[in-house]
Structure formats: C-alpha cells, structure tokens
Protein backbone atom coordinates (compact mmCIF):
# COMPACT_ATOMS: atom_id res chain seq x y z
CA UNK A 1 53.35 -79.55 44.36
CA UNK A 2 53.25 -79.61 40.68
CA UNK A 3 50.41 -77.80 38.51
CA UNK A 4 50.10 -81.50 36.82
CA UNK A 5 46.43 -82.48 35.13
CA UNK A 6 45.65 -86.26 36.45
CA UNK A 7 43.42 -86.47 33.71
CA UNK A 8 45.75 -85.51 30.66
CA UNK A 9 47.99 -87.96 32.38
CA UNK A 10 45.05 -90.82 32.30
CA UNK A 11 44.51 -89.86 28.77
CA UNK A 12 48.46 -90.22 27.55
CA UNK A 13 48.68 -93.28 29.49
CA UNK A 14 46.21 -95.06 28.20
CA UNK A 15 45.75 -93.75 24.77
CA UNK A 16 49.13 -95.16 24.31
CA UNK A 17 48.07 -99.06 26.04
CA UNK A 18 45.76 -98.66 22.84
CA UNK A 19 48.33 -97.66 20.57
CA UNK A 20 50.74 -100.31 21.47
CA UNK A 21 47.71 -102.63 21.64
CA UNK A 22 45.96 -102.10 18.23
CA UNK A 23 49.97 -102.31 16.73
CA UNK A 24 49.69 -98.40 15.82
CA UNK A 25 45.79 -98.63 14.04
CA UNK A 26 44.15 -96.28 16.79
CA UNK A 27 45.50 -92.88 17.63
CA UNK A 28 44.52 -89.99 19.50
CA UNK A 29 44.40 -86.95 18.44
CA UNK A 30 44.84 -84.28 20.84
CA UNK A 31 45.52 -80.79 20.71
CA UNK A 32 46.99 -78.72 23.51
CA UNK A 33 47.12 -75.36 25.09
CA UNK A 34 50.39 -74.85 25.81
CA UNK A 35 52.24 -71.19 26.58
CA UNK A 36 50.18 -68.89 24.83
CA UNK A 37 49.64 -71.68 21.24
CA UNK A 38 48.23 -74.84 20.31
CA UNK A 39 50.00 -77.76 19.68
CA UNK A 40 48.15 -80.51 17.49
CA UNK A 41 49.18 -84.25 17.15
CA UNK A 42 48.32 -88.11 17.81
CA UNK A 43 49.74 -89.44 21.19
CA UNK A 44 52.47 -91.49 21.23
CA UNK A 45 54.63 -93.46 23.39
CA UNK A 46 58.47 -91.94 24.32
CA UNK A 47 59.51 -95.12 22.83
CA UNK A 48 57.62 -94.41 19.74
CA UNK A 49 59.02 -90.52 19.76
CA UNK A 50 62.58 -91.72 20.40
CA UNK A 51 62.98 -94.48 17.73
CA UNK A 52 61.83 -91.17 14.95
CA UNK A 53 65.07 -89.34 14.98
CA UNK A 54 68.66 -91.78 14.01
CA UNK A 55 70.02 -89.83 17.64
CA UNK A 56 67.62 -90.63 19.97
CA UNK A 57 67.22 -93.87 18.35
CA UNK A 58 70.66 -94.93 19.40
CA UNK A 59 69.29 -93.79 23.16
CA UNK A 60 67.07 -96.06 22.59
CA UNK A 61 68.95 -99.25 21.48
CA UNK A 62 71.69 -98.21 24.24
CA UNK A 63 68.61 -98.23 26.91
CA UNK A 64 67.29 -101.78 25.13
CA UNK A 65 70.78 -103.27 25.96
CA UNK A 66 70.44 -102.17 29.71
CA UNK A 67 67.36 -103.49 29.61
CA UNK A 68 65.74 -100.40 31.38
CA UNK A 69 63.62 -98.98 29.18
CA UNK A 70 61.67 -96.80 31.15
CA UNK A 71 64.39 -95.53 33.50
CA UNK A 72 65.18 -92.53 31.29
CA UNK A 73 66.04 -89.61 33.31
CA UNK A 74 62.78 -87.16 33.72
CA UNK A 75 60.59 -89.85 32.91
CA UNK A 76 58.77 -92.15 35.36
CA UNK A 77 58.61 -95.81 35.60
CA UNK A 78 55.77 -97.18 33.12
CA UNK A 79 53.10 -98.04 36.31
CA UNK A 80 53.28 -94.48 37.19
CA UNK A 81 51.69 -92.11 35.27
CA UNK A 82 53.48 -89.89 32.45
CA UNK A 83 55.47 -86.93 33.08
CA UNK A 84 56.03 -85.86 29.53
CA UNK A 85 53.57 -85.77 26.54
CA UNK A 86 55.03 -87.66 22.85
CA UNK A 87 53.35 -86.23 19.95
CA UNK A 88 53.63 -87.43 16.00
CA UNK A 89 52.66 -85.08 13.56
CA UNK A 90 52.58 -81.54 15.59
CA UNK A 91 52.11 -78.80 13.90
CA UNK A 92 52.11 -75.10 15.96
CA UNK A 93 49.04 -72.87 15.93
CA UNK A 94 49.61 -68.98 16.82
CA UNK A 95 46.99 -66.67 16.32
CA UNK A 96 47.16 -64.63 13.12
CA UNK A 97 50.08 -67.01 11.61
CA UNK A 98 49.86 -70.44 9.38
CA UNK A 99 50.66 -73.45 11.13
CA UNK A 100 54.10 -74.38 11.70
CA UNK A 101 55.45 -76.52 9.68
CA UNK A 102 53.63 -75.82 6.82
CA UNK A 103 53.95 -79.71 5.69
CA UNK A 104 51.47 -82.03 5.71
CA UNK A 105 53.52 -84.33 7.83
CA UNK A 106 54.20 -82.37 10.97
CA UNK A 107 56.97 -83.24 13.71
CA UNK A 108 57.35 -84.89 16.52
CA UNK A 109 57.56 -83.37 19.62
CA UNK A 110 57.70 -83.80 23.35
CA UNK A 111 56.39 -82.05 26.01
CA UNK A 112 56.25 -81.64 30.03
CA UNK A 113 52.37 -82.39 30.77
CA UNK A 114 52.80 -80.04 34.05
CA UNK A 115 53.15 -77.19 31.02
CA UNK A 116 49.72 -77.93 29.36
CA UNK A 117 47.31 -75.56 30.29
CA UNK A 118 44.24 -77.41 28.77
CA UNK A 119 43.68 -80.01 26.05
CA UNK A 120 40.69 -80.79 23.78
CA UNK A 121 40.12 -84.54 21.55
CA UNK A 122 41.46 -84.13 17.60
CA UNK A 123 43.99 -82.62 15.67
CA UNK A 124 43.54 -78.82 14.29
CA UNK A 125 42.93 -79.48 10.52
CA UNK A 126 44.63 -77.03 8.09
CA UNK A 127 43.30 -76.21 4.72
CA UNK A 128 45.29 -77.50 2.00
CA UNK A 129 44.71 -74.54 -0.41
CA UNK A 130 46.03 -71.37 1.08
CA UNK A 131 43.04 -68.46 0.66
C-alpha cells in the first residue's frame, strides 16, 4: 500500500477540471512539503506540463496521434485519480537559502503525489527587493 493523500489527489484532480474549464483563468496555488523543502506553484494538468518543454511536447503530439492521451506510462487513466502532481511556476524553498530559481517566472515541475508529505492553498511569495 502506497503512503498516497486521497485528498491532495481530489484537489489536483479537480483543480485541474477548473483549469481546463475556465480555459486557464483559475489556478491553484499550492505549495508542498516535499523531502525536507517546499515546492510552490499553480496546478496544472500533465498535458499542460508536457506541451511547456519542445521534448516533451513532441510526446505529446506522438501520444495525440495514438489517440491515447492519458495512457502515458506512470500515469493513470483520467477517471482515476492522479498519480503525479504538474506544477507551473515552482520555485524551491530551503531553509536559510533564496528561492530557487531566483526568476520571477519559476519552472515547471512534476512530482509523485505519494512523495508529498503535506500541502497548504497559495504560492510562497518572494520579495522582489533582496534585504
């Protein structure tokens, strides 16, 4: 049995039915407890996270022409819930350290939900203005 949280899965589910239903106006931002730092982003969908890099946007088309979207491997069939945890905009929070990246932008990252050790609503702001 897997250390999975049903309700982070609820939440990534359907925070991104919103997403896809509000064409991209409502996010959620969520930040994570994962290993020891915090991870900070808006929820996305793997489709979403794949079509933001030119590689894994070729997966994507390729998976678009079998016309099996959601039969990547590691990820579950779109009734079931979520496995894995898309984030836009992450940034990295370690004690004692600046965010990582420093840019305003962020990354996009992915994420096994059975590694999440706790989660809270909204993204970690930084300060613009280092002190």
């Amino acid at each position: 049995m897997t250390n999975v949280d049903p309700w982070l899965q609820l939440v990534v589910a359907s925070s991104i039915r919103i997403n896809d239903g509000t064409d991209r106006q409502i996010e959620t931002g969520i930040t994570l407890h994962v290993g020891g730092l915090l991870i900070s982003g808006n929820i996305i969908s793997r489709r979403d996270f794949l079509m933001s890099h030119p590689q894994t946007d070729k997966m994507q088309e390729v998976l678009d022409k079998l016309d099996k979207p959601d039969n990547m491997p590691g990820d579950k069939p779109s009734e079931e819930l979520p496995e894995f945890i898309h984030l836009s905009g992450a940034r990295f929070f370690i004690p004692g350290n600046p965010p990582i990246p420093t840019d305003v932008d962020g990354v996009f990252w992915r994420g096994r939900i059975s590694e999440v050790a706790g989660f809270s609503f909204g993204i970690l702001k930084v300060d613009a203005k280092p002190a």
